[in-house]
PDB file of N, CA and C in Angstrom:
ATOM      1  N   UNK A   1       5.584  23.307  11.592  1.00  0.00           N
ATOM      2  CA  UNK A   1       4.864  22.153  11.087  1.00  0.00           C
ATOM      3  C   UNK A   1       5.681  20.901  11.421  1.00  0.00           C
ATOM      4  N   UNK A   2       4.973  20.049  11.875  1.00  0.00           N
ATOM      5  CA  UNK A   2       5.736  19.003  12.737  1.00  0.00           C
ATOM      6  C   UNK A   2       6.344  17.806  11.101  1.00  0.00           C
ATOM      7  N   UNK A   3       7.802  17.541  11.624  1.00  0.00           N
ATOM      8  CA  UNK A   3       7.599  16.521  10.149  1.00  0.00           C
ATOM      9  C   UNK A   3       7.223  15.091   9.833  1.00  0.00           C
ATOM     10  N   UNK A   4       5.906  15.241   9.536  1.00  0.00           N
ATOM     11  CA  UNK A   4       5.315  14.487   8.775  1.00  0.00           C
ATOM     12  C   UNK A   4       5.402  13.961   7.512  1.00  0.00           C
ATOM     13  N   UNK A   5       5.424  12.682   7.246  1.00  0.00           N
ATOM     14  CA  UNK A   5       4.851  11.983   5.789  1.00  0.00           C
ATOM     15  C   UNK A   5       3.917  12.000   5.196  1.00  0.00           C
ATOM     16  N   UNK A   6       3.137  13.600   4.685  1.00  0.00           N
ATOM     17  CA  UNK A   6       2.204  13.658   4.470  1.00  0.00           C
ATOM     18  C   UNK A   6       1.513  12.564   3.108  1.00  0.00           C
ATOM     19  N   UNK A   7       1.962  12.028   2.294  1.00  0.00           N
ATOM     20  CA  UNK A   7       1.245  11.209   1.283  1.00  0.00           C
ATOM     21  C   UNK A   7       0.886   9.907   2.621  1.00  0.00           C
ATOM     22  N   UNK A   8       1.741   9.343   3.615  1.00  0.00           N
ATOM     23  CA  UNK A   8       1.329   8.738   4.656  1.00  0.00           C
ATOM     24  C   UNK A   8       0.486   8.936   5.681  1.00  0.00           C
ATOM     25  N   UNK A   9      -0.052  10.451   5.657  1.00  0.00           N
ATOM     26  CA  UNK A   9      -1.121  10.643   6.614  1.00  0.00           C
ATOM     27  C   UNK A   9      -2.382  10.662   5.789  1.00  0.00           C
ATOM     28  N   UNK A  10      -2.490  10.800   4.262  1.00  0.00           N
ATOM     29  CA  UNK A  10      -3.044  10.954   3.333  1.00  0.00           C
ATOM     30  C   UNK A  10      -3.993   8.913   3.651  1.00  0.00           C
ATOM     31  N   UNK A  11      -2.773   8.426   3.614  1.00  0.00           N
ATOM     32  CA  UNK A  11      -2.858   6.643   3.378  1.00  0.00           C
ATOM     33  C   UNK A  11      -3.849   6.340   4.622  1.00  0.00           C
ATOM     34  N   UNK A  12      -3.681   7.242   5.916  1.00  0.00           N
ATOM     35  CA  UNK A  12      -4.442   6.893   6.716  1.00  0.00           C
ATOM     36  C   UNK A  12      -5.717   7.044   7.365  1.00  0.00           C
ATOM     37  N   UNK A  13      -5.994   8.089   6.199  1.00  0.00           N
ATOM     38  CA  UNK A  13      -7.531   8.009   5.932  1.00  0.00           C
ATOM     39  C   UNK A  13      -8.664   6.376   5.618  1.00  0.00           C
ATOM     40  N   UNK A  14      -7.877   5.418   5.286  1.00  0.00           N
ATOM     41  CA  UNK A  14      -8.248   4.515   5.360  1.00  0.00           C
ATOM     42  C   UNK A  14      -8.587   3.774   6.604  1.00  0.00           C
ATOM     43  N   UNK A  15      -9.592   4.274   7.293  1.00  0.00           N
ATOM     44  CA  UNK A  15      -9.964   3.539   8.682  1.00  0.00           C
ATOM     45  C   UNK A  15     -11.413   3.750   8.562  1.00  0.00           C
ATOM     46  N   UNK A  16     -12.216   2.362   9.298  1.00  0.00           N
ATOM     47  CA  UNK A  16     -13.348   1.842   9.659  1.00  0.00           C
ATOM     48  C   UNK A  16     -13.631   3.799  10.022  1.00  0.00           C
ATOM     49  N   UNK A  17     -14.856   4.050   9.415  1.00  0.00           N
ATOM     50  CA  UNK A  17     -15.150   4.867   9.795  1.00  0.00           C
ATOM     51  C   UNK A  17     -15.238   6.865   9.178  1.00  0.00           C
ATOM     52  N   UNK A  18     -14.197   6.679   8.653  1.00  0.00           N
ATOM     53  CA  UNK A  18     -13.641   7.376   7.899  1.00  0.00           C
ATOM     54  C   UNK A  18     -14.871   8.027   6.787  1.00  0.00           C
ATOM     55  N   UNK A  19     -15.594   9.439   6.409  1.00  0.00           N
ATOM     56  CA  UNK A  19     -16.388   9.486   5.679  1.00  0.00           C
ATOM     57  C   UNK A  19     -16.485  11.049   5.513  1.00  0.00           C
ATOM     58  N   UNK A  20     -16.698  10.797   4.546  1.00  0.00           N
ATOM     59  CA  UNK A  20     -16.565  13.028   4.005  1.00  0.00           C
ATOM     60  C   UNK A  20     -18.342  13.150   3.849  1.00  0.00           C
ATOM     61  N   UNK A  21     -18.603  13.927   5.118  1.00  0.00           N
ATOM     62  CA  UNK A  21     -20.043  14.082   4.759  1.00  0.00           C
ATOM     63  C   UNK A  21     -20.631  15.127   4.144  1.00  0.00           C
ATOM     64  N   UNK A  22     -19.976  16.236   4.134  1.00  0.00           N
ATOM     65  CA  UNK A  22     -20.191  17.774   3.057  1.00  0.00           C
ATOM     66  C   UNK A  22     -19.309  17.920   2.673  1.00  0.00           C
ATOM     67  N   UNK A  23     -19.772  18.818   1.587  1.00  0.00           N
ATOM     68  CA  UNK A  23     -18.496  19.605   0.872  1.00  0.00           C
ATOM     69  C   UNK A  23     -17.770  20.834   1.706  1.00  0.00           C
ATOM     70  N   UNK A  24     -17.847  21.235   2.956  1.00  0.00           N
ATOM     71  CA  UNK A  24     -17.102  21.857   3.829  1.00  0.00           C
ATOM     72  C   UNK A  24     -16.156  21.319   4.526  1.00  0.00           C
ATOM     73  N   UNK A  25     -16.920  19.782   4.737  1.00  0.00           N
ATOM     74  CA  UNK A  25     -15.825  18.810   5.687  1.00  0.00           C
ATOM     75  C   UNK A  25     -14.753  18.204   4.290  1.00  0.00           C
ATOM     76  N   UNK A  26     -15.019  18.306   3.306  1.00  0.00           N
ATOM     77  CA  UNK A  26     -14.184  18.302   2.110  1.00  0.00           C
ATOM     78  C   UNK A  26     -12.921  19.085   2.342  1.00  0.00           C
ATOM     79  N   UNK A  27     -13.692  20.556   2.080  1.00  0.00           N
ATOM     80  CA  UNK A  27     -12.771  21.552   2.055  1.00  0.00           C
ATOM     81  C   UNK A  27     -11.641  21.796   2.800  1.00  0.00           C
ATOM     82  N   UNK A  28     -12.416  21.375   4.087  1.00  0.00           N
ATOM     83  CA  UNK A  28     -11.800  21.614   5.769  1.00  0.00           C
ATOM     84  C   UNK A  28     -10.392  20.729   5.111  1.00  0.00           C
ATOM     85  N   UNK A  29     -10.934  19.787   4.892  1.00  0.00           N
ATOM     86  CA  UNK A  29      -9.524  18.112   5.046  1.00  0.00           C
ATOM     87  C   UNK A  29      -8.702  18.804   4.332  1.00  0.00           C
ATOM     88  N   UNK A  30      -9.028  19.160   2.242  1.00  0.00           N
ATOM     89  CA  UNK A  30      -8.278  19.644   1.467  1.00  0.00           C
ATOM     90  C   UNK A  30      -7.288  20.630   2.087  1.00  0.00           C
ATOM     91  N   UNK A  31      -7.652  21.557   2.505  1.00  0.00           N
ATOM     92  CA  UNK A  31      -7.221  22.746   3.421  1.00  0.00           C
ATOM     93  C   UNK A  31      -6.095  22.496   4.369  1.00  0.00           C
ATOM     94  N   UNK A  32      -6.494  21.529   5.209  1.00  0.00           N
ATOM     95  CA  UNK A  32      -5.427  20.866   6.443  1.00  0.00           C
ATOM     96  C   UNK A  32      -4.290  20.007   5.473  1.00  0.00           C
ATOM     97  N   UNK A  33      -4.521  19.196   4.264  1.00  0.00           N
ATOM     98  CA  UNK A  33      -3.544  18.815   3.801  1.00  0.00           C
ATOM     99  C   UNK A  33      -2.486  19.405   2.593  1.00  0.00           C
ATOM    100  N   UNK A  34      -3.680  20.155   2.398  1.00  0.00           N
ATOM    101  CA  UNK A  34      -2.275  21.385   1.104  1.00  0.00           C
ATOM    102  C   UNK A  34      -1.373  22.206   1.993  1.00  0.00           C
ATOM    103  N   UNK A  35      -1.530  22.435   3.367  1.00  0.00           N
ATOM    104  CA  UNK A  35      -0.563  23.015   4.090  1.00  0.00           C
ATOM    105  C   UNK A  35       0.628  22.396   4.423  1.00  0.00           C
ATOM    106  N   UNK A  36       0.531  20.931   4.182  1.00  0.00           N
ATOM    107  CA  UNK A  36       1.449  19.868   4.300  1.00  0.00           C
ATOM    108  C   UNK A  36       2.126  19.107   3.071  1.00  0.00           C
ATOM    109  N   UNK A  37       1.227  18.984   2.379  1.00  0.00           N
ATOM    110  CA  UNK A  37       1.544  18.599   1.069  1.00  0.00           C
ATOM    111  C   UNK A  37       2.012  19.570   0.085  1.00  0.00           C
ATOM    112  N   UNK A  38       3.441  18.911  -0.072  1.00  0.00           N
ATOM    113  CA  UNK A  38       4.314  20.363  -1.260  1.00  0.00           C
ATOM    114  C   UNK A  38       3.859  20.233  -2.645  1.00  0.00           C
ATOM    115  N   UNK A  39       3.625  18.809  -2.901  1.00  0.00           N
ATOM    116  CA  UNK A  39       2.881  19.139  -4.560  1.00  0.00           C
ATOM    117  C   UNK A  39       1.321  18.382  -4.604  1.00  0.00           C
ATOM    118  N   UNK A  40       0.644  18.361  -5.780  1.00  0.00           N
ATOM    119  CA  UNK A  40      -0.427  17.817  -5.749  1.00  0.00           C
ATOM    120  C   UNK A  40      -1.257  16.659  -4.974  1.00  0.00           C
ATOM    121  N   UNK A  41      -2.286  16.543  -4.717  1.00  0.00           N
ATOM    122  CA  UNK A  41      -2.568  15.822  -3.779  1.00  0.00           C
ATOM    123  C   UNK A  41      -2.612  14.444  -4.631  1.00  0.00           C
ATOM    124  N   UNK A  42      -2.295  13.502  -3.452  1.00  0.00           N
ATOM    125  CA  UNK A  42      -1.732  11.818  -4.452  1.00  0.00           C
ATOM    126  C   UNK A  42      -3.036  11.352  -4.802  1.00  0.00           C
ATOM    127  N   UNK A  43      -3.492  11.524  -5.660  1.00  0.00           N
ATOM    128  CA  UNK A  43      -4.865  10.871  -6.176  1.00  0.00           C
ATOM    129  C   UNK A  43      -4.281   9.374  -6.400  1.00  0.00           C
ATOM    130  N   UNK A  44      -3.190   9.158  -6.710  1.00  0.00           N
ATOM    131  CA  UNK A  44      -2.824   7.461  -6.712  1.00  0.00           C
ATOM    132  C   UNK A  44      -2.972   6.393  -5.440  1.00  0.00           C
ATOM    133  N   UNK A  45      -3.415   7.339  -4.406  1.00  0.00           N
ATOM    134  CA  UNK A  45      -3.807   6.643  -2.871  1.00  0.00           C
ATOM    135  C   UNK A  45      -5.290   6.125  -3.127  1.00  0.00           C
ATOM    136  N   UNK A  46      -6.056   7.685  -3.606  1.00  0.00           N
ATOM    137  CA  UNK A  46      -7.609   7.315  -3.868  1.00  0.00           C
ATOM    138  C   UNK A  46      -7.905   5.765  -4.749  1.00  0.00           C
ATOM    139  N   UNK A  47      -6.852   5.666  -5.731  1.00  0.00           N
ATOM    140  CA  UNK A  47      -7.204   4.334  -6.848  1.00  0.00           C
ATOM    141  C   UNK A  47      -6.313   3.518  -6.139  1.00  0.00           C
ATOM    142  N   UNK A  48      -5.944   3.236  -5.077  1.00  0.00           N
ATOM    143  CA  UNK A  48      -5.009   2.002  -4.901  1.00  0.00           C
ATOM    144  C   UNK A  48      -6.232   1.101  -3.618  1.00  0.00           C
ATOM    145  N   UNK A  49      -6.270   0.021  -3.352  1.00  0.00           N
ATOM    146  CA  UNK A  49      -7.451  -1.101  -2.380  1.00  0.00           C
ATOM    147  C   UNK A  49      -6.991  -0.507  -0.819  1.00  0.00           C
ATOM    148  N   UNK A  50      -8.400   0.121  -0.768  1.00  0.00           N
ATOM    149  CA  UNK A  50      -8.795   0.527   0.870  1.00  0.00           C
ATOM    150  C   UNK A  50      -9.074  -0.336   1.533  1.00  0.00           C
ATOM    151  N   UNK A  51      -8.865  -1.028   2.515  1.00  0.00           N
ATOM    152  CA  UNK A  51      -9.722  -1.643   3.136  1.00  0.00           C
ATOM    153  C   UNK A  51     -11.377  -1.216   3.766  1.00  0.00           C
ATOM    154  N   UNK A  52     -11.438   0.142   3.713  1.00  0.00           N
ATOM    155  CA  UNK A  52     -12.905   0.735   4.089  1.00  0.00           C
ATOM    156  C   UNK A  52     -13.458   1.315   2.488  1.00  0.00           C
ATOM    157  N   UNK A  53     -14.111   0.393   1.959  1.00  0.00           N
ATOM    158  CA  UNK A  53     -14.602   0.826   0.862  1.00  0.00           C
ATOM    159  C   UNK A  53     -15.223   2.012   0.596  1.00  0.00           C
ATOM    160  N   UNK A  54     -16.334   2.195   1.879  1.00  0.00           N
ATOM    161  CA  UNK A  54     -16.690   3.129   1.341  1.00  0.00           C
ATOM    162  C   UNK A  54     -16.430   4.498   1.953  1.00  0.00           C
ATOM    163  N   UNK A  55     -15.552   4.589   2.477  1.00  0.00           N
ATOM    164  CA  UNK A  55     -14.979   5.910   2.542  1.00  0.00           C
ATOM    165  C   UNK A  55     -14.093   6.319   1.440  1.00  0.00           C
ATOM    166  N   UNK A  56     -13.655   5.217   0.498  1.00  0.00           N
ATOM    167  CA  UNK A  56     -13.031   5.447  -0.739  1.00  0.00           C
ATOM    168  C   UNK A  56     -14.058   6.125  -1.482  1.00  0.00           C
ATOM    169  N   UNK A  57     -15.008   5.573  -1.075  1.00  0.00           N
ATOM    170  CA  UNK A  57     -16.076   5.799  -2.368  1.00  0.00           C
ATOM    171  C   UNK A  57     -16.358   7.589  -1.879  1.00  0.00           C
ATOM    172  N   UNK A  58     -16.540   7.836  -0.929  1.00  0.00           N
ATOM    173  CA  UNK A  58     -17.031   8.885  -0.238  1.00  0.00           C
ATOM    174  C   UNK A  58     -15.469   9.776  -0.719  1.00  0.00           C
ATOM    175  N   UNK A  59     -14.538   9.955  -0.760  1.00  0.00           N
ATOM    176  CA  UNK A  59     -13.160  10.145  -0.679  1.00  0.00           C
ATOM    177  C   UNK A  59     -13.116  11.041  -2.559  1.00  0.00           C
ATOM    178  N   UNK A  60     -13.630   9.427  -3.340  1.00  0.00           N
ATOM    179  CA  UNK A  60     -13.192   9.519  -4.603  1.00  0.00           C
ATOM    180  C   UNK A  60     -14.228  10.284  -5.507  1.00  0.00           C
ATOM    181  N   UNK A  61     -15.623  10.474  -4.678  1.00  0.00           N
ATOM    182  CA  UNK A  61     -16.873  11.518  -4.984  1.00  0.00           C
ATOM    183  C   UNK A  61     -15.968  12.878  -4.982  1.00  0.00           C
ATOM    184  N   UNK A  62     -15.841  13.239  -3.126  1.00  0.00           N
ATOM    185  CA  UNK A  62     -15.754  14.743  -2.716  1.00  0.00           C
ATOM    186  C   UNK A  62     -14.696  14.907  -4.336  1.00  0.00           C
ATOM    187  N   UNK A  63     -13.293  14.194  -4.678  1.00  0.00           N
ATOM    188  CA  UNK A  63     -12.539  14.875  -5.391  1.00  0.00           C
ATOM    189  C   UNK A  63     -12.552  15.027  -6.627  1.00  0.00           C
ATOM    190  N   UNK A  64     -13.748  14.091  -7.554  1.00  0.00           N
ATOM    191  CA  UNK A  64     -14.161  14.302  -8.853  1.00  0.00           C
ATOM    192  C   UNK A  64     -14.989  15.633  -8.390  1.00  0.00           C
ATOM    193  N   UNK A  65     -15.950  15.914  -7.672  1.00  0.00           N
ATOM    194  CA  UNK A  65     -16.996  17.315  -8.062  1.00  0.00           C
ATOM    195  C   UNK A  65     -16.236  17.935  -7.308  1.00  0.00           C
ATOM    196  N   UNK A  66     -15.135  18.055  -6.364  1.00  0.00           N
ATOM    197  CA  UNK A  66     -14.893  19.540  -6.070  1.00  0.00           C
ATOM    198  C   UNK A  66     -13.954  20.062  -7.110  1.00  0.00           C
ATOM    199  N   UNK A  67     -13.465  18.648  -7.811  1.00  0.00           N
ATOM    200  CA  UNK A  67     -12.352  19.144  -9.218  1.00  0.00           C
ATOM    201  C   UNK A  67     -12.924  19.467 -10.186  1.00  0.00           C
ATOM    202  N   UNK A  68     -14.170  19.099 -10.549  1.00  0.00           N
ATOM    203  CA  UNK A  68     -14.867  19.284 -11.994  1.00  0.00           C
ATOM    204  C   UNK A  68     -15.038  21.154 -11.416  1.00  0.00           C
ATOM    205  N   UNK A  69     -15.287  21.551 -10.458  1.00  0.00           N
ATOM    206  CA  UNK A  69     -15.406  23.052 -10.387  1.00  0.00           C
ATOM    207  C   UNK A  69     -14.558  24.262 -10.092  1.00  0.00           C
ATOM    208  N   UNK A  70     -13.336  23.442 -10.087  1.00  0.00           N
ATOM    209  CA  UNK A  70     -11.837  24.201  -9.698  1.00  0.00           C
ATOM    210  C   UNK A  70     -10.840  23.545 -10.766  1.00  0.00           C
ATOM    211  N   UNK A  71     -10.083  24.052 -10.500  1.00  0.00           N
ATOM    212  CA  UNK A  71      -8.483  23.468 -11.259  1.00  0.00           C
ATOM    213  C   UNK A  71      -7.628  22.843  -9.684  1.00  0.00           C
ATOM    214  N   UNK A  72      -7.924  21.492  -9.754  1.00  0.00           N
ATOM    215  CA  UNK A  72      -6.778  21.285  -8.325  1.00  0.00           C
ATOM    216  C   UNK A  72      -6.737  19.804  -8.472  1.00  0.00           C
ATOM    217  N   UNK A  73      -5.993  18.983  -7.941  1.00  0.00           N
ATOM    218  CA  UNK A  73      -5.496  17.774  -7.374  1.00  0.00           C
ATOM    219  C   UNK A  73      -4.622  17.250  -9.095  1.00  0.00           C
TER     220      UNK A  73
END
């Protein structure tokens, strides 16, 4: 695993464009970043000013309902 800043690759989800369109492409991301990420995922990125709003918004959906049905983040 190459070393990465993962809470910094996390941050760079913030780009024009950026959008979680299912809950698979959810999963997929979750998936690719718990392999990198040693503890919980930084939900303090999700509440801090995106410049692409609404991929925040899209961002801060997928992780309230995929959490209301699991124990995670």
């Amino acid at each position: 695993m190459p070393n990465l800043v993962w809470n910094e690759v996390v941050k760079e989800l913030d780009y024009t464009g950026f959008q979680i369109a299912s809950r698979a492409g959810f999963e997929l991301l979750i998936r690719g970043l718990s392999r990198g990420l040693s503890d919980v995922f930084p939900v303090d990125i999700l509440y801090s000013l995106w410049k692409n709003k609404e991929g925040q918004v899209f961002a801060s959906y997928w992780v309230v309902l995929y959490c209301s049905k699991k124990t995670c983040c």
